[in-house]
Protein backbone atom coordinates (compact mmCIF):
# COMPACT_ATOMS: atom_id res chain seq x y z
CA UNK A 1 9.47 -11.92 32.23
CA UNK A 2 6.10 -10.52 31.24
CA UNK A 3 6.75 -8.39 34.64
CA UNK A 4 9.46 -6.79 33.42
CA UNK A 5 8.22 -6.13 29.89
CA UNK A 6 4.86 -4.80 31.21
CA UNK A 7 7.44 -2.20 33.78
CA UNK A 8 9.13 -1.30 31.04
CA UNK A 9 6.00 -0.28 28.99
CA UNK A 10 4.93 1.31 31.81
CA UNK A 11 8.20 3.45 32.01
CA UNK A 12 7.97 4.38 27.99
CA UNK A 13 4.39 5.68 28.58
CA UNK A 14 5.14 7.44 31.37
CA UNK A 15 8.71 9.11 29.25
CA UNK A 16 6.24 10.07 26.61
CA UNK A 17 3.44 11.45 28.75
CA UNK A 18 6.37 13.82 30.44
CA UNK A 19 7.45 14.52 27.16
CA UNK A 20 4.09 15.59 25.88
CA UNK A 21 2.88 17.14 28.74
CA UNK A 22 6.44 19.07 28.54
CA UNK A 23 5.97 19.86 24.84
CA UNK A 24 2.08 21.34 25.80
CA UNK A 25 3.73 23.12 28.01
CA UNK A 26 6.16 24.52 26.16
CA UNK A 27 3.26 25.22 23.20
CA UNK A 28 1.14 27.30 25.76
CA UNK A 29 4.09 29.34 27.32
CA UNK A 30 4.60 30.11 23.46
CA UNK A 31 1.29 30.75 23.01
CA UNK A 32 1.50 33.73 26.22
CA UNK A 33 3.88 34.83 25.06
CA UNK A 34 2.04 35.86 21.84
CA UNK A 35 -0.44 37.55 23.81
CA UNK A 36 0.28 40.87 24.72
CA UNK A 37 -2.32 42.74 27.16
CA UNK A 38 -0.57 46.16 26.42
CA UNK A 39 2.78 47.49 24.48
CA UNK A 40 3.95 50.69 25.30
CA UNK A 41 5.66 53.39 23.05
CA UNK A 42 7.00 57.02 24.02
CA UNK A 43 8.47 59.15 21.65
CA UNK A 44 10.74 61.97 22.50
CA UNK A 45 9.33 65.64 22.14
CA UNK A 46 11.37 66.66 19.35
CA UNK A 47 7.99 68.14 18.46
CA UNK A 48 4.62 69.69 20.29
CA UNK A 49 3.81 66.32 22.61
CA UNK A 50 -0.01 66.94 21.07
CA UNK A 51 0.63 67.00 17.80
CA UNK A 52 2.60 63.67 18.31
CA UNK A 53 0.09 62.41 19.79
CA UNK A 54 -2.66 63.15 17.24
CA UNK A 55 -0.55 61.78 14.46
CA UNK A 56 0.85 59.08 15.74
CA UNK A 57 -2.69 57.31 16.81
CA UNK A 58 -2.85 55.57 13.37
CA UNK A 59 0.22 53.61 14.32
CA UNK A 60 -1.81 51.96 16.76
CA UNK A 61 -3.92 49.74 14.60
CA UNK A 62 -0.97 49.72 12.38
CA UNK A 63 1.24 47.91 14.98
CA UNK A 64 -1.52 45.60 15.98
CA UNK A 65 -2.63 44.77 12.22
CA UNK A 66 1.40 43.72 11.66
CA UNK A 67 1.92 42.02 14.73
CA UNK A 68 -1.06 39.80 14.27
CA UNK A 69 -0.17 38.76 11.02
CA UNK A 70 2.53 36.91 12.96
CA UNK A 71 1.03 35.81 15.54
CA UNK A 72 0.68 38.04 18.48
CA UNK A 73 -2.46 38.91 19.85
CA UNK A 74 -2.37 42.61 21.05
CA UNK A 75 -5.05 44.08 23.12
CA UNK A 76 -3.96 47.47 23.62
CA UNK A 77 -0.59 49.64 22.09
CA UNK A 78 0.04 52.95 24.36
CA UNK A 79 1.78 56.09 22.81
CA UNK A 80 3.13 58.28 25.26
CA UNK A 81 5.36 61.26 24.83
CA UNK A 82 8.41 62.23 27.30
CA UNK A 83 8.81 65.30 29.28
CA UNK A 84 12.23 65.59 27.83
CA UNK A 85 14.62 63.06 25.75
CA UNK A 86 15.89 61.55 29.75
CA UNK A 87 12.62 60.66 30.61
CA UNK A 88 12.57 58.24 27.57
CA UNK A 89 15.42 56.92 28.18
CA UNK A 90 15.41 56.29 31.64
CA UNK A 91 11.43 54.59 31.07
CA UNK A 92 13.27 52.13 28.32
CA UNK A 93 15.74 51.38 31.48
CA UNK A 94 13.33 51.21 34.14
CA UNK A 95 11.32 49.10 31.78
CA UNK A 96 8.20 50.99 32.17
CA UNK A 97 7.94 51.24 28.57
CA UNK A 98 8.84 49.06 25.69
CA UNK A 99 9.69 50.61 22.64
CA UNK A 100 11.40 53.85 22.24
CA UNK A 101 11.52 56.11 19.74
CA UNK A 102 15.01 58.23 20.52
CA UNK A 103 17.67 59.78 19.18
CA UNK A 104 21.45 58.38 18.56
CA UNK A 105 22.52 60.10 21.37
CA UNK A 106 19.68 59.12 23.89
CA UNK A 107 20.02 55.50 22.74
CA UNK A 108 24.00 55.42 23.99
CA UNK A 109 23.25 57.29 26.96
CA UNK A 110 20.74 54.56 28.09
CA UNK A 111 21.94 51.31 25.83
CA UNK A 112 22.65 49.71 29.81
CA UNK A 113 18.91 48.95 29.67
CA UNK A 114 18.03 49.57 26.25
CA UNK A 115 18.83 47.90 22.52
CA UNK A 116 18.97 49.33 19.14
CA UNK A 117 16.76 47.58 16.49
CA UNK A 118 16.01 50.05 13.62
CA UNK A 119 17.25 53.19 12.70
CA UNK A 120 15.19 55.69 10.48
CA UNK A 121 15.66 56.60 7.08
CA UNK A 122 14.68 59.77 5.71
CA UNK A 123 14.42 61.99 2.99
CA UNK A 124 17.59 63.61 1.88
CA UNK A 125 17.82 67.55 1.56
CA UNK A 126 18.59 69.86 -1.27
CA UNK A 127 21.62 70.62 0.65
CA UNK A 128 24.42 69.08 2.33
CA UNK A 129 26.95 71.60 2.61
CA UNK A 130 29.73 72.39 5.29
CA UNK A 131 29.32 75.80 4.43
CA UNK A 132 26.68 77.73 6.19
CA UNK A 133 27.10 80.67 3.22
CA UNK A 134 25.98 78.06 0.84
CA UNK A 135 22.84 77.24 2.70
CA UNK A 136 21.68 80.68 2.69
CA UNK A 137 22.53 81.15 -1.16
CA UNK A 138 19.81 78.38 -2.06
CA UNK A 139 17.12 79.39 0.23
CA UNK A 140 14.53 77.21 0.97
CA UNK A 141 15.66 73.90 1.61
CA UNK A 142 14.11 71.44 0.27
CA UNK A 143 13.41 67.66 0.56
CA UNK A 144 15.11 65.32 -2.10
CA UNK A 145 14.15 61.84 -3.03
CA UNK A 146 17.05 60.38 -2.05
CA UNK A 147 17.14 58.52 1.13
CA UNK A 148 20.00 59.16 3.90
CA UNK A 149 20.66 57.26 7.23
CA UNK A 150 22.20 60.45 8.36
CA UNK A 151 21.21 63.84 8.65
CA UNK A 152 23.14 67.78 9.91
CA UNK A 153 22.71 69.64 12.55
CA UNK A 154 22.70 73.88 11.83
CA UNK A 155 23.33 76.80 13.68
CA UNK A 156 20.51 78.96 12.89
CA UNK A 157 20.44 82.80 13.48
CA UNK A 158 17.07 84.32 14.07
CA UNK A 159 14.95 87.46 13.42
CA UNK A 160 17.21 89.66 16.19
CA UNK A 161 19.36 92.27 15.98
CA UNK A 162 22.21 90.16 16.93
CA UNK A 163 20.88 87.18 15.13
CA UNK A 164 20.79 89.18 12.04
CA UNK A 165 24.65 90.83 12.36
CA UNK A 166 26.15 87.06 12.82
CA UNK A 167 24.01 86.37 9.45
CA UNK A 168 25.49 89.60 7.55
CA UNK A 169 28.85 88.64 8.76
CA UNK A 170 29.00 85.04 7.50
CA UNK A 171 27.34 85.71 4.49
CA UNK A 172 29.97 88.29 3.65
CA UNK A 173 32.38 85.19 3.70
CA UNK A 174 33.79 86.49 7.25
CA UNK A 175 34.61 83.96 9.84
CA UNK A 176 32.73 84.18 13.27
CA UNK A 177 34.70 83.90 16.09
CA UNK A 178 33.98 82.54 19.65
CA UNK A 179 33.23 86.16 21.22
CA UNK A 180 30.72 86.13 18.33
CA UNK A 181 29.13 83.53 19.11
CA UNK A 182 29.21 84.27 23.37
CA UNK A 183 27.46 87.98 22.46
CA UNK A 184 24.40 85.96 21.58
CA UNK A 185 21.54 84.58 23.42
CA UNK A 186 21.69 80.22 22.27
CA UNK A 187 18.32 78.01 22.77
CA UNK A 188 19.51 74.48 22.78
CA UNK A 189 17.65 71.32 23.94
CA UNK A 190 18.57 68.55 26.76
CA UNK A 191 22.09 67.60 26.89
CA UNK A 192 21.29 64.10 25.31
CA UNK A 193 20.23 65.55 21.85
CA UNK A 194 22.33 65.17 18.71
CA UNK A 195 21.25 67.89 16.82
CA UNK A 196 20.09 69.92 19.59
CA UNK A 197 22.72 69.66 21.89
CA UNK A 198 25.66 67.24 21.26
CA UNK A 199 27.09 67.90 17.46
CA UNK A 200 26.74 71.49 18.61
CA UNK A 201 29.13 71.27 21.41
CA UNK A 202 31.64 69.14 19.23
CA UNK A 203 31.33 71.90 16.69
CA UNK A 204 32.25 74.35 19.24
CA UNK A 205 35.27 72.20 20.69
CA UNK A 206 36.55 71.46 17.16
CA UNK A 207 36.29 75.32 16.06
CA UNK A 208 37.19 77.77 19.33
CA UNK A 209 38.31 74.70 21.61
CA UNK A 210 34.86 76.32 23.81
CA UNK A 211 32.00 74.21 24.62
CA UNK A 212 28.11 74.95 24.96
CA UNK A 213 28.99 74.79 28.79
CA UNK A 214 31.55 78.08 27.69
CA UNK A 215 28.67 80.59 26.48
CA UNK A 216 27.74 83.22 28.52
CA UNK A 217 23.56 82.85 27.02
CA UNK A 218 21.81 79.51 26.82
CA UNK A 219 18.56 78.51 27.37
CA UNK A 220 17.32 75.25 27.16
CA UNK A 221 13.56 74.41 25.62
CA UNK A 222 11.82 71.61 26.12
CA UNK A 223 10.80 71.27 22.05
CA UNK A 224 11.94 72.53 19.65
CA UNK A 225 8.56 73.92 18.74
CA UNK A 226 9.01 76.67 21.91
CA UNK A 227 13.06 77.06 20.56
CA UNK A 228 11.73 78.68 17.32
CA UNK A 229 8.87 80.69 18.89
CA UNK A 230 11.64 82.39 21.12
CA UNK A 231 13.79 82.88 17.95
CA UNK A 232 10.85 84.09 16.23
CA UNK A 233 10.05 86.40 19.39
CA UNK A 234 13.53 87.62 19.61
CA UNK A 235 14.28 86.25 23.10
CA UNK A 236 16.97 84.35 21.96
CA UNK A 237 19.17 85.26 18.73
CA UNK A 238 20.58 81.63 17.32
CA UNK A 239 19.44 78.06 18.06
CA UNK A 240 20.79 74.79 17.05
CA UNK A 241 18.62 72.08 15.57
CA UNK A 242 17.85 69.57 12.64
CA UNK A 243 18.71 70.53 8.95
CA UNK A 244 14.83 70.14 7.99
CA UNK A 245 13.48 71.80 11.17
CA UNK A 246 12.70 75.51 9.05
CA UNK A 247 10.78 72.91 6.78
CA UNK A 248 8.67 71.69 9.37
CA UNK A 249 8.23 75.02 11.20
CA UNK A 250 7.51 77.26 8.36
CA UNK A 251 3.93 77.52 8.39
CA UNK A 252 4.26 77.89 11.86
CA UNK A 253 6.73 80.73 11.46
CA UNK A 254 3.91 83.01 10.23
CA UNK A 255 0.14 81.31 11.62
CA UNK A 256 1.50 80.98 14.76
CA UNK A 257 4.70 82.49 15.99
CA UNK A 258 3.11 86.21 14.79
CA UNK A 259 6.11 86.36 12.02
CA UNK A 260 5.23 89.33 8.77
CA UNK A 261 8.00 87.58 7.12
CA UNK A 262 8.68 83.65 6.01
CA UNK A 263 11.08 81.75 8.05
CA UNK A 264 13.73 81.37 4.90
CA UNK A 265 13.40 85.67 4.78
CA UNK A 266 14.24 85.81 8.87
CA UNK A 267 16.88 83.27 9.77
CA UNK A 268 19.83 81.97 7.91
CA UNK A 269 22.35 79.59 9.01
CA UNK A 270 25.88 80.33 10.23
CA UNK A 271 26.79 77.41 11.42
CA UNK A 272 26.81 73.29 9.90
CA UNK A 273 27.87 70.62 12.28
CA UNK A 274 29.41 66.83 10.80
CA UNK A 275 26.60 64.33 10.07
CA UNK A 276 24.51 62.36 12.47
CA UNK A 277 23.42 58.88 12.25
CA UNK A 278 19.57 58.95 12.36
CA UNK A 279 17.07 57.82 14.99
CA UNK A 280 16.24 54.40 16.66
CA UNK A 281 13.78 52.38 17.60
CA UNK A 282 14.84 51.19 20.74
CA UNK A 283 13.51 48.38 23.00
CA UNK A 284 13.87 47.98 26.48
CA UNK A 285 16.24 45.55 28.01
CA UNK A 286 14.00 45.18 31.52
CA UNK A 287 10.07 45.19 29.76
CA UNK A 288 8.35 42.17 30.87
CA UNK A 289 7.36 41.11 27.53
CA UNK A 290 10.33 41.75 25.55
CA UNK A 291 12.23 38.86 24.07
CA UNK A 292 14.17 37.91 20.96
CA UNK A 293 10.62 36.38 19.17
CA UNK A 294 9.30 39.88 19.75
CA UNK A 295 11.99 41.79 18.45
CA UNK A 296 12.29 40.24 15.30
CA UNK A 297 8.48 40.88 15.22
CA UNK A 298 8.83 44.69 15.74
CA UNK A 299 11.26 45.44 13.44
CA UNK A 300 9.37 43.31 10.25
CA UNK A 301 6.21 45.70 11.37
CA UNK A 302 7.95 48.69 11.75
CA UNK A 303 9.75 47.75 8.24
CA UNK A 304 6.45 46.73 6.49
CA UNK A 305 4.59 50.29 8.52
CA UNK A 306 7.51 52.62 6.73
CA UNK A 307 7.09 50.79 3.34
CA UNK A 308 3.17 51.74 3.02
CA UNK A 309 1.74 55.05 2.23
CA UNK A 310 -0.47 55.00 5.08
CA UNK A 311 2.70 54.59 7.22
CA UNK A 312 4.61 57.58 6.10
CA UNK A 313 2.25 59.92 6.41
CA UNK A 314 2.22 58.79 10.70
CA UNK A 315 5.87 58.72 10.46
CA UNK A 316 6.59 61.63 8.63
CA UNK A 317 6.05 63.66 12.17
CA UNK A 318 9.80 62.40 12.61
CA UNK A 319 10.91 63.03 9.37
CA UNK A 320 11.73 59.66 9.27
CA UNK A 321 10.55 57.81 5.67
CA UNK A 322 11.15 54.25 6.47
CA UNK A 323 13.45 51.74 8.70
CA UNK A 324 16.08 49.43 8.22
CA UNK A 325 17.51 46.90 10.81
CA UNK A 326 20.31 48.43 12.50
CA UNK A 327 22.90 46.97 15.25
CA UNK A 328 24.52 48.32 18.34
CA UNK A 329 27.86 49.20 16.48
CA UNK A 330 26.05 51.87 14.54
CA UNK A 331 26.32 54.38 16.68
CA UNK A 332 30.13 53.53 18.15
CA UNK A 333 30.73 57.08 16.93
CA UNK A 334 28.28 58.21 18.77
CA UNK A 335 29.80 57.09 21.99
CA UNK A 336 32.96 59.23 20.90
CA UNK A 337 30.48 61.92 20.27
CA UNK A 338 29.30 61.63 23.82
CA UNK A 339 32.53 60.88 25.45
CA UNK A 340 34.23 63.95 24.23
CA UNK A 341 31.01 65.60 25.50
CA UNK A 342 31.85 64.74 28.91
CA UNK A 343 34.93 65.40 29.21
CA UNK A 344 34.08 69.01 28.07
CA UNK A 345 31.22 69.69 30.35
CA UNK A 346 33.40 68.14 33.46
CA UNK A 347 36.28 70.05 32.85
């Protein structure tokens, strides 16, 4: 009898060792986990790739300081910008990087191997109009204080002769039509950009039936800091891009793209496309170190980042003013968006 009690105390000790020993392992593969040798970040060029760079390096320690508070150790956080709004993309698939910073219309391109957490929230503008006329009226645009999830797309018309006549015209209250619109030379950006690319071509499907794949002129930049210095130039005569993008390049307009004139004196818009849902922050489906723990870790830092002073000023290089949590339904209109994009360009 005392056999059998002593084998079964033997068995118990032996269930509980297994069960601690499980348990301490379980504790340490949490405890990797928290650990983080390096987390990577690229942000689309949606402005000069060095002047992201420079101020974005505060959201470095940022990242680190919030992440730590919950329990991650991080040694090193990487900022990298694409070549173009793909190369993002196809990084957050590959997972060769682990956050993204992209567009709507980047993020349902490449949601196969990446996830929505956040979208941005920024500062409304002084204007929301679906008239162009009225935008031109109530030169310059201005920021409000009111926050928006969503922000428009414009067709701007530059310095040019031609870029000046389409102004005239739809500031007379005249209608443009498509042959318009094909005399001119367009700058647009990569075919996965809302504002820059997408909205535009809906715009031109919903208005002539013509897509940007129609027009006889288009270039395509790779920032849209290079778009304005060709409108500035006169190389091209319109260009599509964000409502607040004349805000942003103003100063620029005159120090640096050899304008006499301010940017609200030599462009005016003629065209206003339906509102976009803002940017995401996008994780990638395939990084290494990316798990649900993590998530919910990024998006109370990025929160907590666009709630501080300190944090708006680095994120202000988006236009973005803060985040909220945001789900992959969001941006189900977006897929239309992109569908309908498509099926124009393959036709």
């Amino acid at each position: 009898m005392k056999k059998v009690v002593m084998l079964m105390l033997v068995l118990v000790m032996g269930i509980s060792l297994a069960a601690c020993g499980s348990d301490d392992k379980k504790s340490e593969s949490n405890g990797d986990d928290k650990k983080i040798d390096k987390l990577s970040i690229a942000f689309v060029p949606s402005r000069d790739p060095e002047e992201i760079i420079t101020a974005t390096e505060p959201l470095k320690e940022m990242l680190k300081s919030e992440l730590e508070a919950q329990g991650y150790d991080v040694d090193n956080v990487e900022i990298t910008v694409g070549t173009n709004y793909e190369a993002v993309g196809e990084a957050l698939s590959a997972g060769t990087t682990d956050i993204g910073l992209i567009p709507g219309g980047t993020y349902v391109l490449y949601d196969d191997g990446a996830e929505v957490i956040l979208t941005a929230t920024r500062a409304g503008l002084s204007l929301d109009s679906e008239d162009p006329a009225e935008w031109n009226k109530n030169k310059p645009t201005e920021k409000s204080d009111a926050q928006a999830n969503s922000y428009r797309a414009l067709l701007v018309a530059g310095p040019s002769e031609k870029g000046r006549a389409l102004a005239e015209k739809v500031n007379n209250g005249e209608k443009l039509s498509f042959e318009d619109l094909d005399n001119v030379s367009w700058n647009v950006m990569s075919s996965s950009s809302p504002a820059g690319y997408i909205y535009p071509a809906l715009w031109l499907d919903e208005n002539f039936g013509k897509t940007i794949t129609d027009l006889s002129k288009v270039v395509q930049a790779d920032s849209y800091g290079s778009a304005f210095a060709r409108l500035a130039a006169g190389q091209t005569d319109v260009l599509v891009t964000y409502a607040d993008a004349r805000i942003d390049f103003a100063d620029k307009w005159t120090a640096e793209f050899g304008q006499s004139n301010p940017i609200w004196d030599e462009t005016d818009v003629i065209g206003v496309m339906p509102a976009i849902y803002n940017d995401t922050v996008s994780v990638s489906k395939n990084s290494d170190i990316m798990n649900d723990d993590l998530k919910a870790a990024l998006q109370k830092a990025f929160i907590n980042i666009g709630n501080s002073d300190e944090g708006k000023e680095v994120i202000a290089i988006y236009s973005h003013d803060g985040y909220q949590e945001a789900k992959d339904s969001d941006y189900d209109n977006e897929r239309k968006a992109q569908e309908l994009v498509q099926e124009l360009s393959s036709n």
